[in-house]
C-alpha atoms as a PDB file:
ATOM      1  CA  UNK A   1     -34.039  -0.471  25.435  1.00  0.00           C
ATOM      2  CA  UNK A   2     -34.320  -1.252  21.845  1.00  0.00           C
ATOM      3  CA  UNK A   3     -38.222  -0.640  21.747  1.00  0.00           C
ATOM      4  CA  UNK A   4     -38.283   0.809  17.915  1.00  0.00           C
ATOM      5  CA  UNK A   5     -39.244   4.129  18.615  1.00  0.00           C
ATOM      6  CA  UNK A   6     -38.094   7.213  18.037  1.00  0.00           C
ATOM      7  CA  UNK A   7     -37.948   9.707  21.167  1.00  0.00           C
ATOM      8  CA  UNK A   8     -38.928  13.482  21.164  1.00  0.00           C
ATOM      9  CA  UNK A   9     -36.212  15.573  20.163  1.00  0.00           C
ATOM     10  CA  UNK A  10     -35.138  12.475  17.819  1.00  0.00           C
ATOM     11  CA  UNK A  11     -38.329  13.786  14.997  1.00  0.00           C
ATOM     12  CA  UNK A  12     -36.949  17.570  14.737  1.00  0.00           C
ATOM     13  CA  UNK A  13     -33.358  16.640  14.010  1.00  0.00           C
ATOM     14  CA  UNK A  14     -34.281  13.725  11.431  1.00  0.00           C
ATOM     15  CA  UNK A  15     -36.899  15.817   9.690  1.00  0.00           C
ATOM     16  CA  UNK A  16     -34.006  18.360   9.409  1.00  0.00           C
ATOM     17  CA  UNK A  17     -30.948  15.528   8.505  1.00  0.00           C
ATOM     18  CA  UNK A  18     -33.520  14.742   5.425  1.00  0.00           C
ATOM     19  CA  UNK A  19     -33.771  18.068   4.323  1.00  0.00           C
ATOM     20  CA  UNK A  20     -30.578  18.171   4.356  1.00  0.00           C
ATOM     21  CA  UNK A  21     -29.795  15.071   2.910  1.00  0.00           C
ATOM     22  CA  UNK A  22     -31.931  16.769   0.394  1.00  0.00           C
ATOM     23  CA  UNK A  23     -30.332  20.033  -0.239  1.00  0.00           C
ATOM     24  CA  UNK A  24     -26.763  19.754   1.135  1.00  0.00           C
ATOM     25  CA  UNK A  25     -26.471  23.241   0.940  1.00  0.00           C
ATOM     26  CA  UNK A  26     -28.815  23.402   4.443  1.00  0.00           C
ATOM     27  CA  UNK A  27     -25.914  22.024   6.183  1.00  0.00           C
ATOM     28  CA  UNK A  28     -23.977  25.452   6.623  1.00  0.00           C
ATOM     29  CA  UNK A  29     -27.189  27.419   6.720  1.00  0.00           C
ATOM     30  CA  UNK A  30     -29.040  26.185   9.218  1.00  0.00           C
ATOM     31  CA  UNK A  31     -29.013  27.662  12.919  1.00  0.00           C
ATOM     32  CA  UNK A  32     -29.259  24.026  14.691  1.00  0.00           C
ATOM     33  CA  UNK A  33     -26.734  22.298  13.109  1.00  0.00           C
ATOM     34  CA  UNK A  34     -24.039  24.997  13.136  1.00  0.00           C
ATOM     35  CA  UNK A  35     -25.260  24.508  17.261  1.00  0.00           C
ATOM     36  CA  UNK A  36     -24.785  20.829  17.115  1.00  0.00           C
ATOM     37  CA  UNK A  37     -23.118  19.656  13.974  1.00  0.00           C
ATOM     38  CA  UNK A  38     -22.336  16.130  15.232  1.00  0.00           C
ATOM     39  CA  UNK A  39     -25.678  15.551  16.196  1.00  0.00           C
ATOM     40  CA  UNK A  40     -26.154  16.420  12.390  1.00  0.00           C
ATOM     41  CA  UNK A  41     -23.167  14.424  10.843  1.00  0.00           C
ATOM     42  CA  UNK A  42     -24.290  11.453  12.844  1.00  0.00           C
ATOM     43  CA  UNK A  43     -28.157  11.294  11.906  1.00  0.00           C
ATOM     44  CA  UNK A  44     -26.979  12.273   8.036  1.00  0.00           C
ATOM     45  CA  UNK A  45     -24.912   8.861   8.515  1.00  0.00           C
ATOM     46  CA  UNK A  46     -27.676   6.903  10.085  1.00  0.00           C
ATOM     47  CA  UNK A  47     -30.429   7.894   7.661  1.00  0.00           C
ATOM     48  CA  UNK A  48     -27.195   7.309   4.798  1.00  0.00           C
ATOM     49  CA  UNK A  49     -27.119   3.804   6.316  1.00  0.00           C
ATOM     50  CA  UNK A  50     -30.541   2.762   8.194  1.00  0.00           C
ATOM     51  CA  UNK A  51     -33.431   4.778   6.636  1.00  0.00           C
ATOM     52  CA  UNK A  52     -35.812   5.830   8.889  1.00  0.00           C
ATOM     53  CA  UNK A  53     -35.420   3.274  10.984  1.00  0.00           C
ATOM     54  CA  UNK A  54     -35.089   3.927  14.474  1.00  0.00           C
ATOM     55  CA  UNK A  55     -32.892   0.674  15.911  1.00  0.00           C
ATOM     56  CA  UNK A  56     -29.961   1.664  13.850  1.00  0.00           C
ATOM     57  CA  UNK A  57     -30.056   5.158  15.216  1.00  0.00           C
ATOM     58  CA  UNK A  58     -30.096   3.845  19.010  1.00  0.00           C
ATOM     59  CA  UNK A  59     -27.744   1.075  17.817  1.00  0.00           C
ATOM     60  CA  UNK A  60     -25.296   4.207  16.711  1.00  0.00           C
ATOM     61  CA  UNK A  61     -26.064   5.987  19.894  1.00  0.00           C
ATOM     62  CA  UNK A  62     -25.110   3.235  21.977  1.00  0.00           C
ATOM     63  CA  UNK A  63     -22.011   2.591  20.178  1.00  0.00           C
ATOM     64  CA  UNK A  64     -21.222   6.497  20.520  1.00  0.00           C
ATOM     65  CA  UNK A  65     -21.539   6.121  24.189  1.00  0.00           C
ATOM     66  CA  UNK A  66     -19.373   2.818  24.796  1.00  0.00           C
ATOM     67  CA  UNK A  67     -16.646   4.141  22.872  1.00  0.00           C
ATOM     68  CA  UNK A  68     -16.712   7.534  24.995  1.00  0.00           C
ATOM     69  CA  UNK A  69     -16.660   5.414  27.833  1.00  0.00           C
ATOM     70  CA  UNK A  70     -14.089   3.593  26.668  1.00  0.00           C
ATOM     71  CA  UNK A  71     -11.676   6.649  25.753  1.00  0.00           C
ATOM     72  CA  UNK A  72     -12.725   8.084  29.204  1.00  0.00           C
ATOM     73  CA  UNK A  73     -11.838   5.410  30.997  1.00  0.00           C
ATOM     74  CA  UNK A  74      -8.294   5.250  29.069  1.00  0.00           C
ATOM     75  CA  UNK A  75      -7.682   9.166  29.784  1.00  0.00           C
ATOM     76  CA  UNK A  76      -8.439   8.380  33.601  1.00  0.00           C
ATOM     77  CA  UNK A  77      -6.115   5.193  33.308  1.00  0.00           C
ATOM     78  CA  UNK A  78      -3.273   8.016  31.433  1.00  0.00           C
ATOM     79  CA  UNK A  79      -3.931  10.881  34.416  1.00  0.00           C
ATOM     80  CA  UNK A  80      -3.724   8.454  37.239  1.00  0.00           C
ATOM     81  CA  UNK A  81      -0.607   6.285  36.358  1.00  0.00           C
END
């Protein structure tokens, strides 16, 4: 799971979270994060935090997940009592 890689998609949106990183001002001017601006805000964060290094991005990804589980699985718990 944890196999330090990065995955295909994974190399466009970190070249782009350094630029940005870079020149802030690429945040509201660029086409693919005004698409998917949490993707962004995340990978800004994890380079912020990890560098380039791919484990803390899949360690963020996984915690991401669990806690969407987690507030799923509360909502469905709320709806069905």
């Amino acid at each position: 799971m944890f196999d330090n890689y990065f995955f295909s998609d994974d190399f466009e949106i970190l070249s782009e979270s350094i630029n940005i990183y870079h020149n802030p001002y690429k945040f509201i001017s660029s086409p693919n994060v005004i698409s998917t601006p949490i993707i962004f805000i995340t990978y800004l964060i994890g380079l912020k935090i990890f560098g380039i290094n791919p484990i803390g991005y899949q360690i963020t990804n996984l915690i991401i997940h669990m806690a969407n589980i987690l507030l799923l699985g509360i909502f469905i718990s709320i709806l069905f009592n």
